[in-house]
PDB file of N, CA and C in Angstrom:
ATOM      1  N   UNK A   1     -10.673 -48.019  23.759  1.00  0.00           N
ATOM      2  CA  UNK A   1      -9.882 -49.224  23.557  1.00  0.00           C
ATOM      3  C   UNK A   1      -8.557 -49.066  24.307  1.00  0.00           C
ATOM      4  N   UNK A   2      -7.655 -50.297  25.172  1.00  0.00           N
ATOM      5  CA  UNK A   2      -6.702 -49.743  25.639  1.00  0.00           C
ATOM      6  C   UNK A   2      -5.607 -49.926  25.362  1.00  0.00           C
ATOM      7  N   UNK A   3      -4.600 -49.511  25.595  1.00  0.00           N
ATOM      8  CA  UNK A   3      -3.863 -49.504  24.870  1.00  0.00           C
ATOM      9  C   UNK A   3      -3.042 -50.507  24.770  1.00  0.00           C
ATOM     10  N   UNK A   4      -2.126 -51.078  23.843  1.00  0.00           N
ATOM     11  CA  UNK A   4      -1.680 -52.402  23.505  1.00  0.00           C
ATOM     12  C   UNK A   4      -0.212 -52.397  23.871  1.00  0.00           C
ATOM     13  N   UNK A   5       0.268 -51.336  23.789  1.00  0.00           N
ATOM     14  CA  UNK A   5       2.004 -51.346  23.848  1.00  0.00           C
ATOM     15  C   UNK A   5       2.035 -49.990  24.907  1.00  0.00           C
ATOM     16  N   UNK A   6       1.649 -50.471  26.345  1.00  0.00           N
ATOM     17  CA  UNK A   6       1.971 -49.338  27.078  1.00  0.00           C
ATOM     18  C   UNK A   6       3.240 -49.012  27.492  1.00  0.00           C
ATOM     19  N   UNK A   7       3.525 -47.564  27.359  1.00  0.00           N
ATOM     20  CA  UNK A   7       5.141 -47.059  27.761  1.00  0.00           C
ATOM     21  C   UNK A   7       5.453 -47.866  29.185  1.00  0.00           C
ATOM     22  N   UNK A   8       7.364 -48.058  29.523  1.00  0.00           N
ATOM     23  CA  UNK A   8       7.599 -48.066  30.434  1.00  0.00           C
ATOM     24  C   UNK A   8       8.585 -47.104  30.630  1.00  0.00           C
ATOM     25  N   UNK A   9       8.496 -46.427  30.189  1.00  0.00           N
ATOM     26  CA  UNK A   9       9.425 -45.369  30.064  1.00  0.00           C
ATOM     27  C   UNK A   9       9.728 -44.697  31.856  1.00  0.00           C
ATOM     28  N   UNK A  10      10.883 -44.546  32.128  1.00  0.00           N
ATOM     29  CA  UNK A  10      10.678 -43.914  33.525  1.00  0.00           C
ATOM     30  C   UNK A  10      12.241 -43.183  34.167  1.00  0.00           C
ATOM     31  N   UNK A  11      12.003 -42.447  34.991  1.00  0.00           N
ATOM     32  CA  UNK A  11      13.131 -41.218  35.425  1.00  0.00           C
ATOM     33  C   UNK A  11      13.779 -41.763  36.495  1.00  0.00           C
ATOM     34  N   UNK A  12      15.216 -41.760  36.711  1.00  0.00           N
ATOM     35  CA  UNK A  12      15.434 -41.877  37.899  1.00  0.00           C
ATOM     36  C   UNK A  12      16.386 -41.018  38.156  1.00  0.00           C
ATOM     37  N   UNK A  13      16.031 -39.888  39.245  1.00  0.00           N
ATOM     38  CA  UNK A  13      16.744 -38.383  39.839  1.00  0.00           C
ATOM     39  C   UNK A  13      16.888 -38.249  37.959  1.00  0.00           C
ATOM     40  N   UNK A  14      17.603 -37.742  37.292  1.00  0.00           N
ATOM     41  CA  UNK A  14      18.120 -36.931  36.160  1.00  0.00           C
ATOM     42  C   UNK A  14      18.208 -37.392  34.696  1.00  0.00           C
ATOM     43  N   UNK A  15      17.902 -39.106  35.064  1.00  0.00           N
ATOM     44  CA  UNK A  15      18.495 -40.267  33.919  1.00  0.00           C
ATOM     45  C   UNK A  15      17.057 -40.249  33.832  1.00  0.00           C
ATOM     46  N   UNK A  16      16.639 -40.331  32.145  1.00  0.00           N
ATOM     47  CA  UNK A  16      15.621 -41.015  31.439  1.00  0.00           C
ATOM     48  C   UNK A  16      15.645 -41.991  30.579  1.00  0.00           C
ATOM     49  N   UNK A  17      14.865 -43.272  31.206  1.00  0.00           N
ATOM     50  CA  UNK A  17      15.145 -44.695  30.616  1.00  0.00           C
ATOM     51  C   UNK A  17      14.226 -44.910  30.024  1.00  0.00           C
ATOM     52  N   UNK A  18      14.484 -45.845  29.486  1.00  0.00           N
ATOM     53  CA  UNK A  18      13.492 -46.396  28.019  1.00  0.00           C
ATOM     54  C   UNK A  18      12.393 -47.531  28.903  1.00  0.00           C
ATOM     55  N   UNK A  19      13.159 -47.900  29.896  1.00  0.00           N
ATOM     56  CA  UNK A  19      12.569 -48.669  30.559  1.00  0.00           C
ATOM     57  C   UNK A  19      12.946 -49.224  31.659  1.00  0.00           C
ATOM     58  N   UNK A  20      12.715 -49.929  32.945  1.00  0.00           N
ATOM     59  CA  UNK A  20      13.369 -49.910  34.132  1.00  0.00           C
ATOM     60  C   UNK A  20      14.252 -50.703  34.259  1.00  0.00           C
ATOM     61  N   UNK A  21      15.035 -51.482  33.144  1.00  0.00           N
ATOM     62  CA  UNK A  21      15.860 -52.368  33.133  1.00  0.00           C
ATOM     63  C   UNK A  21      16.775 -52.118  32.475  1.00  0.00           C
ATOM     64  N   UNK A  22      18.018 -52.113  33.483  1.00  0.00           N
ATOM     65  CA  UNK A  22      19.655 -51.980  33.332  1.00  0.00           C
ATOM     66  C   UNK A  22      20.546 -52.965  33.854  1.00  0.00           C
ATOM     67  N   UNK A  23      21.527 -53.267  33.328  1.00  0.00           N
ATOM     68  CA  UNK A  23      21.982 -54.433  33.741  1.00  0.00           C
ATOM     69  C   UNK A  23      23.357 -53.830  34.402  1.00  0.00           C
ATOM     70  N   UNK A  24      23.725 -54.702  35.400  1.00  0.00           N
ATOM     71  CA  UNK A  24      24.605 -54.322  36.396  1.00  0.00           C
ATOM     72  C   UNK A  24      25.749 -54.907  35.897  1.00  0.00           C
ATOM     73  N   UNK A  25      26.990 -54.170  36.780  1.00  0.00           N
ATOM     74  CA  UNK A  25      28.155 -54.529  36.567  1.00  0.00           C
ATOM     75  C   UNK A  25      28.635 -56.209  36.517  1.00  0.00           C
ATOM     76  N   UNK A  26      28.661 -57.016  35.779  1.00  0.00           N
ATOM     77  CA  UNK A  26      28.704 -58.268  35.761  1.00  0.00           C
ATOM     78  C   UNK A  26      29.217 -58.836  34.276  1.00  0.00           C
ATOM     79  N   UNK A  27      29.433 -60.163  34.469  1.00  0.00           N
ATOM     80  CA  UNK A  27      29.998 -60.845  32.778  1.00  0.00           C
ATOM     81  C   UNK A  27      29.019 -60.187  31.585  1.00  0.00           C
ATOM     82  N   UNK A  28      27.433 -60.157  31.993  1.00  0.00           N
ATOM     83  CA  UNK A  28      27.310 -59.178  31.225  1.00  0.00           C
ATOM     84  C   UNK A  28      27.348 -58.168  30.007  1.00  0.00           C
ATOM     85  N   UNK A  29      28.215 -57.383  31.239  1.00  0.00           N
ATOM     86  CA  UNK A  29      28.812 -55.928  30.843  1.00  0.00           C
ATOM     87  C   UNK A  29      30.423 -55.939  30.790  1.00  0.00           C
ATOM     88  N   UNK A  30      30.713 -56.775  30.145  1.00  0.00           N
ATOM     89  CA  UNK A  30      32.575 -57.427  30.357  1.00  0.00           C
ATOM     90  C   UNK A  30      33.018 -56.865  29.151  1.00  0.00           C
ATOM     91  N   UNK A  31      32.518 -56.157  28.097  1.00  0.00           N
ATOM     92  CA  UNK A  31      32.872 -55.599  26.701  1.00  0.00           C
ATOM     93  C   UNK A  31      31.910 -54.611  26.076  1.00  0.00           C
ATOM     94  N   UNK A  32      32.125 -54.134  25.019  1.00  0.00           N
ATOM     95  CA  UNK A  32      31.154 -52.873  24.533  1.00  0.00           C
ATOM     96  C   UNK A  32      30.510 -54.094  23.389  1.00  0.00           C
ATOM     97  N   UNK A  33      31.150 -55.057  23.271  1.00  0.00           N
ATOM     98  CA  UNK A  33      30.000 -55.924  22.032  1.00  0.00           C
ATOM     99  C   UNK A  33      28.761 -56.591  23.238  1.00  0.00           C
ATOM    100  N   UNK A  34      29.046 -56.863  24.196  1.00  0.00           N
ATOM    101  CA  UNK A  34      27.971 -56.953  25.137  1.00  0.00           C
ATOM    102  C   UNK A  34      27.292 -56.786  25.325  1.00  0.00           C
ATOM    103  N   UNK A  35      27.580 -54.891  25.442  1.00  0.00           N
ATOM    104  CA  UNK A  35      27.009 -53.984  26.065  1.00  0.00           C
ATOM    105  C   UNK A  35      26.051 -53.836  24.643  1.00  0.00           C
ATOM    106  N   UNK A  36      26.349 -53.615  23.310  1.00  0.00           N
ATOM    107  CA  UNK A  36      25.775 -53.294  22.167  1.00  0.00           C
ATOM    108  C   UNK A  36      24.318 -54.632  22.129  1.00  0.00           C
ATOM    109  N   UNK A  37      25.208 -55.718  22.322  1.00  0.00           N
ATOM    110  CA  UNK A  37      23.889 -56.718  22.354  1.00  0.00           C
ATOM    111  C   UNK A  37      22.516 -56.485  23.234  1.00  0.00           C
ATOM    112  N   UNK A  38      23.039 -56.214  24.578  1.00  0.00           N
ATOM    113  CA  UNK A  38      22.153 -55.818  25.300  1.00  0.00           C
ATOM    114  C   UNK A  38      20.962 -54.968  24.762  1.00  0.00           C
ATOM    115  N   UNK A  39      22.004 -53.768  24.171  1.00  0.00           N
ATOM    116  CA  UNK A  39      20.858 -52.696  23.728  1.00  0.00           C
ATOM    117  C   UNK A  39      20.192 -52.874  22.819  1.00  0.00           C
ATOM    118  N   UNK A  40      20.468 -53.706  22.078  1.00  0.00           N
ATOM    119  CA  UNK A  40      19.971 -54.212  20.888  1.00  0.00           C
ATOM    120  C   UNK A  40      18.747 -54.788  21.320  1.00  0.00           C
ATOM    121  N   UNK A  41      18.912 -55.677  21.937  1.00  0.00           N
ATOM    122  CA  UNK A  41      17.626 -56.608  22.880  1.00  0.00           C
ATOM    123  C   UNK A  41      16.826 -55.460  23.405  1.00  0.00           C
ATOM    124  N   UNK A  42      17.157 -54.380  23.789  1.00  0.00           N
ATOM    125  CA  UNK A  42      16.276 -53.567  24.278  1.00  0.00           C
ATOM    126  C   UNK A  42      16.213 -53.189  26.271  1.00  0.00           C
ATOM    127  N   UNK A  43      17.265 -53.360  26.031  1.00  0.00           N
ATOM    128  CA  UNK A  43      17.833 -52.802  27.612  1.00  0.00           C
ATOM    129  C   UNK A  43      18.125 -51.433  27.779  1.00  0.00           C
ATOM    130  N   UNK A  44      17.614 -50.889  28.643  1.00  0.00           N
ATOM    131  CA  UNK A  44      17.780 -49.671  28.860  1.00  0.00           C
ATOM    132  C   UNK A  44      19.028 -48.707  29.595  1.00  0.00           C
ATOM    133  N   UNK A  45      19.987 -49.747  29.881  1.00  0.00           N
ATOM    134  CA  UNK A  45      21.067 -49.472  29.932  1.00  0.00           C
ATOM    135  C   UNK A  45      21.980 -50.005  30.704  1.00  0.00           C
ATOM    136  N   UNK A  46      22.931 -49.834  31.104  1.00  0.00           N
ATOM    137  CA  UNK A  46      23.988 -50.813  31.564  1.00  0.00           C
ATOM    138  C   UNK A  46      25.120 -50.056  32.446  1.00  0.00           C
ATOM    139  N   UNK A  47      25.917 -50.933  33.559  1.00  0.00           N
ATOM    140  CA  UNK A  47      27.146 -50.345  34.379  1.00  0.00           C
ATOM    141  C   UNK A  47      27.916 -51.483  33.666  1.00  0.00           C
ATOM    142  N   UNK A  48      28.822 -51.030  33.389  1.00  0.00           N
ATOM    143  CA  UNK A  48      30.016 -51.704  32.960  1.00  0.00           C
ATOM    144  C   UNK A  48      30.699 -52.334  33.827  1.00  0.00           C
ATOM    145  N   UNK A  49      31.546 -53.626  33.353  1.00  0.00           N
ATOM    146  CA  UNK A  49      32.758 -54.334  34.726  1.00  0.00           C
ATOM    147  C   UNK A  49      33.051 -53.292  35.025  1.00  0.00           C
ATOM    148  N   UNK A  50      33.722 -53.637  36.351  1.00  0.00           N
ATOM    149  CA  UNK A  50      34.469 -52.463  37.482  1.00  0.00           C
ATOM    150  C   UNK A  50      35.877 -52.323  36.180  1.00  0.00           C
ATOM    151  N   UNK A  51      36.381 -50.782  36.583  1.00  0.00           N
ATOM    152  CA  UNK A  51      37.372 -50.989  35.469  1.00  0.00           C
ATOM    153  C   UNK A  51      37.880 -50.565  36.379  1.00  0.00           C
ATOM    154  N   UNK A  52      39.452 -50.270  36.411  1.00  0.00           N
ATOM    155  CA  UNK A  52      40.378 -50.611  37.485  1.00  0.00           C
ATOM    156  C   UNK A  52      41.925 -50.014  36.646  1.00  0.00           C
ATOM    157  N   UNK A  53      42.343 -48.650  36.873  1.00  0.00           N
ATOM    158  CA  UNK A  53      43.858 -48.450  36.775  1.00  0.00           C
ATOM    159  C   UNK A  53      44.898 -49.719  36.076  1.00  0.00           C
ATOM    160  N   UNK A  54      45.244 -49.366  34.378  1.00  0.00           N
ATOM    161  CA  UNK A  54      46.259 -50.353  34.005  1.00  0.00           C
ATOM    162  C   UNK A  54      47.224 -51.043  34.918  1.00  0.00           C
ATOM    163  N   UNK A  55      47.515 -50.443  36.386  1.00  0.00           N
ATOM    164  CA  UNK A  55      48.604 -50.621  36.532  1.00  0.00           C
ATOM    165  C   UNK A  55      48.677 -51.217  37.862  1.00  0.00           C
ATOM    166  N   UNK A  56      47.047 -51.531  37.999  1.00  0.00           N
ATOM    167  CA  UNK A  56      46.552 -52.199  39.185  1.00  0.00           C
ATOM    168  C   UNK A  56      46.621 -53.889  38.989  1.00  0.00           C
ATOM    169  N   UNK A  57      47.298 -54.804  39.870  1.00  0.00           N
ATOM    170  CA  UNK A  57      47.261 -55.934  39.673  1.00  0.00           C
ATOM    171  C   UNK A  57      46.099 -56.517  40.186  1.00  0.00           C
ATOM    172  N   UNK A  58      45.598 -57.467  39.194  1.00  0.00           N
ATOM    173  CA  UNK A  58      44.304 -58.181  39.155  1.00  0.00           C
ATOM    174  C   UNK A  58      44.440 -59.919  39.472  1.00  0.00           C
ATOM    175  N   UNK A  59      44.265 -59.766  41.006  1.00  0.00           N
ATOM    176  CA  UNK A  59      44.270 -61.460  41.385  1.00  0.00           C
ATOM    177  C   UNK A  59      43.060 -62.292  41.282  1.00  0.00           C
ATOM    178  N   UNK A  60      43.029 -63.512  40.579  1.00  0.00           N
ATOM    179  CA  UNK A  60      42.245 -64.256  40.405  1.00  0.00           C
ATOM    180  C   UNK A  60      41.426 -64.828  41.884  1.00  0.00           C
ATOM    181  N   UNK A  61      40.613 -65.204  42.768  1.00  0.00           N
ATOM    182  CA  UNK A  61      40.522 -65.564  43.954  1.00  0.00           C
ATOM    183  C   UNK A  61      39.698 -66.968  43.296  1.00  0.00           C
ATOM    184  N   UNK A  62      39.525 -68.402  44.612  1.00  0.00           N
ATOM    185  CA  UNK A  62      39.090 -68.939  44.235  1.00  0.00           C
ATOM    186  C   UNK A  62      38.551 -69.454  46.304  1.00  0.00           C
ATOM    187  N   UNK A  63      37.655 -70.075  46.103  1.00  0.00           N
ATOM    188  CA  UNK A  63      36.353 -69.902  45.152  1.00  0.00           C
ATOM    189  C   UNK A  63      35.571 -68.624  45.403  1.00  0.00           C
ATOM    190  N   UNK A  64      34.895 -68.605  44.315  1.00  0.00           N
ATOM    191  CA  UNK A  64      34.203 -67.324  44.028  1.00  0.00           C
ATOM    192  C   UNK A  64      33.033 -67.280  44.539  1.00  0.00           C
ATOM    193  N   UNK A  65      32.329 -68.588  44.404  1.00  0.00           N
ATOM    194  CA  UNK A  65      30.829 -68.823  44.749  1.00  0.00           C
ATOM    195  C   UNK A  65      30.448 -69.687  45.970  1.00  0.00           C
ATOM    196  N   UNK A  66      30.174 -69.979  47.220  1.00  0.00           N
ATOM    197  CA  UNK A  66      29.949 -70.039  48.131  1.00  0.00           C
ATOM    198  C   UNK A  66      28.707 -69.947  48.880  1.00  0.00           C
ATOM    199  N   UNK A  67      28.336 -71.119  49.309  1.00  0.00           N
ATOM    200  CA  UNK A  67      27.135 -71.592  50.430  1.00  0.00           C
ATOM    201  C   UNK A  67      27.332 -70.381  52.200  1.00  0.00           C
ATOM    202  N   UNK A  68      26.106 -70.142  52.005  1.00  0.00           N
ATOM    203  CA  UNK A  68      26.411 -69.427  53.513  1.00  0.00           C
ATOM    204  C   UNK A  68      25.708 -69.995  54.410  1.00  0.00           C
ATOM    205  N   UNK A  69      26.097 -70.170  55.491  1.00  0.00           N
ATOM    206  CA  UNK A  69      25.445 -71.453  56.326  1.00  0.00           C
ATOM    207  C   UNK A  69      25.173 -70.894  57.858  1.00  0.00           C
ATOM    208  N   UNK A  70      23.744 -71.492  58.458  1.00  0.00           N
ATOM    209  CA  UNK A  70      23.813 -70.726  59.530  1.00  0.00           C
ATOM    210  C   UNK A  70      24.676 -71.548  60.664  1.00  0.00           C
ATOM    211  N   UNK A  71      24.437 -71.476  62.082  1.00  0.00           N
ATOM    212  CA  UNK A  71      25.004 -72.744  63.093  1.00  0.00           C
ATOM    213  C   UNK A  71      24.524 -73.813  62.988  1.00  0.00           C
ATOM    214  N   UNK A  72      23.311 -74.483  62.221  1.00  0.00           N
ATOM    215  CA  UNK A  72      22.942 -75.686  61.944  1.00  0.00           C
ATOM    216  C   UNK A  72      23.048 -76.080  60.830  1.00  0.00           C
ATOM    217  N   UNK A  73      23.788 -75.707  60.399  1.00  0.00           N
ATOM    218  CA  UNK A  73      24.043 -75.524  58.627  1.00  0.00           C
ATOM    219  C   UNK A  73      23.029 -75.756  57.804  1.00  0.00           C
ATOM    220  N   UNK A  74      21.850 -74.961  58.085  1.00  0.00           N
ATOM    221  CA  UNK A  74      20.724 -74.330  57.034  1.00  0.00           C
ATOM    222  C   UNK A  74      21.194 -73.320  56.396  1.00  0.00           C
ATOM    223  N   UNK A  75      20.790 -73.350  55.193  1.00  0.00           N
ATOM    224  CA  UNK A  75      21.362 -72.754  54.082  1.00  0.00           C
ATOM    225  C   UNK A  75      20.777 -71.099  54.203  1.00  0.00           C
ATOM    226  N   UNK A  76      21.450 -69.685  54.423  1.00  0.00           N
ATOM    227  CA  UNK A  76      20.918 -68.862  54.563  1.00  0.00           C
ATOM    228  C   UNK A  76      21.368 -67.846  53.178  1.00  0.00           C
ATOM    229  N   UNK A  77      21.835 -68.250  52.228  1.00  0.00           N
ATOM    230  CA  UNK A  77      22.380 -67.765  51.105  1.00  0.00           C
ATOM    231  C   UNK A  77      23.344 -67.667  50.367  1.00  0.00           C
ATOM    232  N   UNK A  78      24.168 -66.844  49.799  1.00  0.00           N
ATOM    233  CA  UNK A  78      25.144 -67.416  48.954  1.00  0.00           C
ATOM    234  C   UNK A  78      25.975 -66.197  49.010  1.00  0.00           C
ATOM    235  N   UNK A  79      27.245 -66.701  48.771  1.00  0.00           N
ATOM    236  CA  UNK A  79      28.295 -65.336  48.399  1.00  0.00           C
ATOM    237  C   UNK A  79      28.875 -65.603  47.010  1.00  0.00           C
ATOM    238  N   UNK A  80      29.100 -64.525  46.383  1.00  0.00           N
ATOM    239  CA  UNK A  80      29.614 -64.657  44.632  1.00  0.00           C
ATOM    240  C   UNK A  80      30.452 -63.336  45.318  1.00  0.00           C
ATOM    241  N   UNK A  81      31.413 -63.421  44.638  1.00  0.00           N
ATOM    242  CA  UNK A  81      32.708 -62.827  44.094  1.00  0.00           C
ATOM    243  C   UNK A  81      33.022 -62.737  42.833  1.00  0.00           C
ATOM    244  N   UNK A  82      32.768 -61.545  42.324  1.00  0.00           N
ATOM    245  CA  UNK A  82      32.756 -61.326  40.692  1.00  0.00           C
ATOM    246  C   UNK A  82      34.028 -60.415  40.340  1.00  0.00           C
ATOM    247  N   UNK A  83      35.099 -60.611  39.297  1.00  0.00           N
ATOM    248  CA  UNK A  83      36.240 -60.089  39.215  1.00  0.00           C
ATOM    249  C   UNK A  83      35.906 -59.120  38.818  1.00  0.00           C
ATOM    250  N   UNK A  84      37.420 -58.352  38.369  1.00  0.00           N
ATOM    251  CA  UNK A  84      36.971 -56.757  37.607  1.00  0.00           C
ATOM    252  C   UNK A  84      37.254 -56.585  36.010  1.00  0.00           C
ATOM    253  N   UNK A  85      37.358 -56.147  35.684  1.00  0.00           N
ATOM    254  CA  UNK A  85      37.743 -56.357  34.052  1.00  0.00           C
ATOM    255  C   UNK A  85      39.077 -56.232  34.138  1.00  0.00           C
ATOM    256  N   UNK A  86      39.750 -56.960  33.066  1.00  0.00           N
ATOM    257  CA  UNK A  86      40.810 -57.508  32.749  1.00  0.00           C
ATOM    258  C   UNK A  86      41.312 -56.793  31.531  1.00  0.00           C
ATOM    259  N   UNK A  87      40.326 -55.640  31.195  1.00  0.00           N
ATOM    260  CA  UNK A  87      40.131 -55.038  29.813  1.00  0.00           C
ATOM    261  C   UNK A  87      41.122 -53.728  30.808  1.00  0.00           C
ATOM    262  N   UNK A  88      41.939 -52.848  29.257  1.00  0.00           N
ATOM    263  CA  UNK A  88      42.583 -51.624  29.436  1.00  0.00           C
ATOM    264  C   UNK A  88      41.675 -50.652  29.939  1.00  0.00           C
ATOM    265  N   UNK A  89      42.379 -49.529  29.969  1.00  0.00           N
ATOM    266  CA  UNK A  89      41.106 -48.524  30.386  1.00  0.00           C
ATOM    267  C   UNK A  89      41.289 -47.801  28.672  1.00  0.00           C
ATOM    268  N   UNK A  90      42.166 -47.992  28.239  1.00  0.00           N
ATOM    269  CA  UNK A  90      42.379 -47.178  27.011  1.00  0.00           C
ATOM    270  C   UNK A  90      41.080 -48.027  26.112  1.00  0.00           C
ATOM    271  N   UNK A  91      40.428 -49.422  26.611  1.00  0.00           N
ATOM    272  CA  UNK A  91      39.797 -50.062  25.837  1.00  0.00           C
ATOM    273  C   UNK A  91      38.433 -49.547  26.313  1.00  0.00           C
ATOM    274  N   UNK A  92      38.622 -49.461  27.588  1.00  0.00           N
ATOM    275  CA  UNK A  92      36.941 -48.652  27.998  1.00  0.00           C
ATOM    276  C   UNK A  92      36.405 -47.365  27.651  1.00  0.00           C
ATOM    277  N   UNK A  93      37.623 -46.525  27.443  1.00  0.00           N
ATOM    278  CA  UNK A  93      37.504 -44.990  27.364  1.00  0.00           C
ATOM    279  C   UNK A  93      36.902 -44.961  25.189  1.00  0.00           C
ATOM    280  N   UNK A  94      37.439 -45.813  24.840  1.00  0.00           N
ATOM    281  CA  UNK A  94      37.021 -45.631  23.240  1.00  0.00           C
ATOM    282  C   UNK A  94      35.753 -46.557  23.266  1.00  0.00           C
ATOM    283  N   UNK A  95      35.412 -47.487  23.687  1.00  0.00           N
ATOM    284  CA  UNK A  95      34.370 -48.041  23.634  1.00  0.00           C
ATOM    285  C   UNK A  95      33.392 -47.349  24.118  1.00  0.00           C
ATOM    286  N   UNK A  96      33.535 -46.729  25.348  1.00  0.00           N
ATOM    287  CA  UNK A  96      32.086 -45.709  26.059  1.00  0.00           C
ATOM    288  C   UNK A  96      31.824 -45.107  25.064  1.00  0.00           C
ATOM    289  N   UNK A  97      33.143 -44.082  24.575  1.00  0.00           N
ATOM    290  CA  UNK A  97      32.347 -43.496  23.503  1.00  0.00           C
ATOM    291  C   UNK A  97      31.445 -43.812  22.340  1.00  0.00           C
ATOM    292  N   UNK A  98      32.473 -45.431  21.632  1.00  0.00           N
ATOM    293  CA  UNK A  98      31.961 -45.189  20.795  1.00  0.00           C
ATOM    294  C   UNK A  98      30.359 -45.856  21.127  1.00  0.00           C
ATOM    295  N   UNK A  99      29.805 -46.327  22.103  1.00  0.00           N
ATOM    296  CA  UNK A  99      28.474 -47.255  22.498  1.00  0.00           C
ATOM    297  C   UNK A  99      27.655 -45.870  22.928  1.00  0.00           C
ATOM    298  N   UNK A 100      27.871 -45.022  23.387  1.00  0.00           N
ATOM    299  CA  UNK A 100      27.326 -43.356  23.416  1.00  0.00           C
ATOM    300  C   UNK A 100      26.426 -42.860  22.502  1.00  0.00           C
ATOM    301  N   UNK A 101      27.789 -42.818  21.586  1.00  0.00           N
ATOM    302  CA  UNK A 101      27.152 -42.424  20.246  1.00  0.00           C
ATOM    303  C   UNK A 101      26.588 -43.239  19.568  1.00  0.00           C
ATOM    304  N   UNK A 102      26.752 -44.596  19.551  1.00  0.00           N
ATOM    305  CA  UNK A 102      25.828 -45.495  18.690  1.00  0.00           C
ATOM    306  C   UNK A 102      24.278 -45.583  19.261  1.00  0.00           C
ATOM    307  N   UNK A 103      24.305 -45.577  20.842  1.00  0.00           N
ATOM    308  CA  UNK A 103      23.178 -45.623  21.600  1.00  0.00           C
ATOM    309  C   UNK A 103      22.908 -44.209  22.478  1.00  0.00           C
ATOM    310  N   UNK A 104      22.410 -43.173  21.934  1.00  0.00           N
ATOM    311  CA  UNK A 104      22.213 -41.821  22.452  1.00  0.00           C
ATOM    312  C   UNK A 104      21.589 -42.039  23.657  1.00  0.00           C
ATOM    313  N   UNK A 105      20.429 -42.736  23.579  1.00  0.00           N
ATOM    314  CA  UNK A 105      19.181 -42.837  24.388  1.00  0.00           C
ATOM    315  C   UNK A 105      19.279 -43.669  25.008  1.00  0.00           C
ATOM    316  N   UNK A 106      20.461 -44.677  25.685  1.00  0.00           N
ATOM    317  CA  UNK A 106      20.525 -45.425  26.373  1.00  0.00           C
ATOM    318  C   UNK A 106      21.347 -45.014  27.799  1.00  0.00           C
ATOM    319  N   UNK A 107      21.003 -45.266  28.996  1.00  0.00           N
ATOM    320  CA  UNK A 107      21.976 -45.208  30.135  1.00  0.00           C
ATOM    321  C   UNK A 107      23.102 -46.170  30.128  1.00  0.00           C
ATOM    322  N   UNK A 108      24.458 -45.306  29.961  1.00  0.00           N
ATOM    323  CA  UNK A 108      25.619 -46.195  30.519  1.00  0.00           C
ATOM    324  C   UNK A 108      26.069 -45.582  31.556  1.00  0.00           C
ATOM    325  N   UNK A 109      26.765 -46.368  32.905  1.00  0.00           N
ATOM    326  CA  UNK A 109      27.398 -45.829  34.048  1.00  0.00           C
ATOM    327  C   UNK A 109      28.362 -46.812  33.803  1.00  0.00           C
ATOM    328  N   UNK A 110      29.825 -46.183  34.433  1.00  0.00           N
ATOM    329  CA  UNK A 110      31.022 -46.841  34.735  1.00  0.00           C
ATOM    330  C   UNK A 110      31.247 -47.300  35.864  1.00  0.00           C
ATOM    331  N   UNK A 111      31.135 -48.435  36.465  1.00  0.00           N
ATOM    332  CA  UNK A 111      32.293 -48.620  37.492  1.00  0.00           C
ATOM    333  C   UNK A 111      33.688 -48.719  37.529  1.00  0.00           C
ATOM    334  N   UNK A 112      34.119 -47.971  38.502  1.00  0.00           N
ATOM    335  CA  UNK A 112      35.799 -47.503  38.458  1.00  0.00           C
ATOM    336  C   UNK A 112      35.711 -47.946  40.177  1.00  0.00           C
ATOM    337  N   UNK A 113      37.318 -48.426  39.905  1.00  0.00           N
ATOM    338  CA  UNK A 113      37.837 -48.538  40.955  1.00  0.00           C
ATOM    339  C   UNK A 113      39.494 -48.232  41.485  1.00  0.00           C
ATOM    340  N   UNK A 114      40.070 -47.751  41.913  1.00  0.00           N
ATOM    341  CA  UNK A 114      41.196 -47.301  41.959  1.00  0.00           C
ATOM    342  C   UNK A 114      41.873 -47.255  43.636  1.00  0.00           C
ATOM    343  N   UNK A 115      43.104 -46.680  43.657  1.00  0.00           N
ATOM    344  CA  UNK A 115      43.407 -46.621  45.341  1.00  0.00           C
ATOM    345  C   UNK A 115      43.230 -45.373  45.735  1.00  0.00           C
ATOM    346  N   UNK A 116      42.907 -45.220  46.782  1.00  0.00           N
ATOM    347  CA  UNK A 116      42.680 -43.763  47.312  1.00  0.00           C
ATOM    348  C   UNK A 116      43.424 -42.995  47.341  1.00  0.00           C
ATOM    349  N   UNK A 117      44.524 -42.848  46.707  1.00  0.00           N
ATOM    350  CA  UNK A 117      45.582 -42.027  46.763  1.00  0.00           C
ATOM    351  C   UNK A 117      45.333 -41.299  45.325  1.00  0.00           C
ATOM    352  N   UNK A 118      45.043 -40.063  45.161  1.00  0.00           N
ATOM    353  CA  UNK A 118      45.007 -39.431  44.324  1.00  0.00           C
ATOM    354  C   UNK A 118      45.809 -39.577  43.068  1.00  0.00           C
ATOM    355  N   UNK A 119      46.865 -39.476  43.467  1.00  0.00           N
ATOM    356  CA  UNK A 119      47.958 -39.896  41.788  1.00  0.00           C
ATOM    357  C   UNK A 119      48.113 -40.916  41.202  1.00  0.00           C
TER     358      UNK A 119
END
């Protein structure tokens, strides 16, 4: 008989997922109650908004979303511009944890972004 609830369980390089679906840095992943919903639903894990140095100023751009057009203006795709979090890092650093420990078995990755200058 075969089987009814087959695993999707699967590896990628070092990370073991529950299943091949993680959700990317996006609105999303804009909070750890998000991120908790997600897992709840059964996502296998998540990159968080880009988080970004308190002390980095965060400009709004407009527009964000955009037609890309060739020389005959046939439509060849789209551009999105997605901000970064607006959240502390002091708010990301207690939330990773505490979504860690609530979700052992789940993949979280951070996006960080900062200036290249070391200090």
């Amino acid at each position: 008989m075969p089987e009814t609830n087959p695993s999707l369980k699967t590896t990628i390089g070092p990370l073991s997922l529950n299943n091949p679906f993680l959700l990317a840095s996006a609105p999303p992943t804009a909070s750890g109650r998000q991120i908790r919903h997600a897992f709840r639903l059964g996502w296998a894990g998540a990159v968080t908004k880009t988080i970004v140095p308190d002390t980095m100023e965060i400009a709004d751009v407009s527009p964000r979303f955009a037609a890309w057009k060739g020389k005959d203006a046939d439509l060849l795709g789209f551009e999105n511009i997605e901000l970064l979090s607006k959240r502390k890092v002091s708010y990301w650093t207690d939330e990773i944890a505490a979504i860690k420990k609530e979700y052992p078995d789940r993949v979280l990755i951070e996006s960080i972004m900062a200036s290249p200058d070391p200090a």
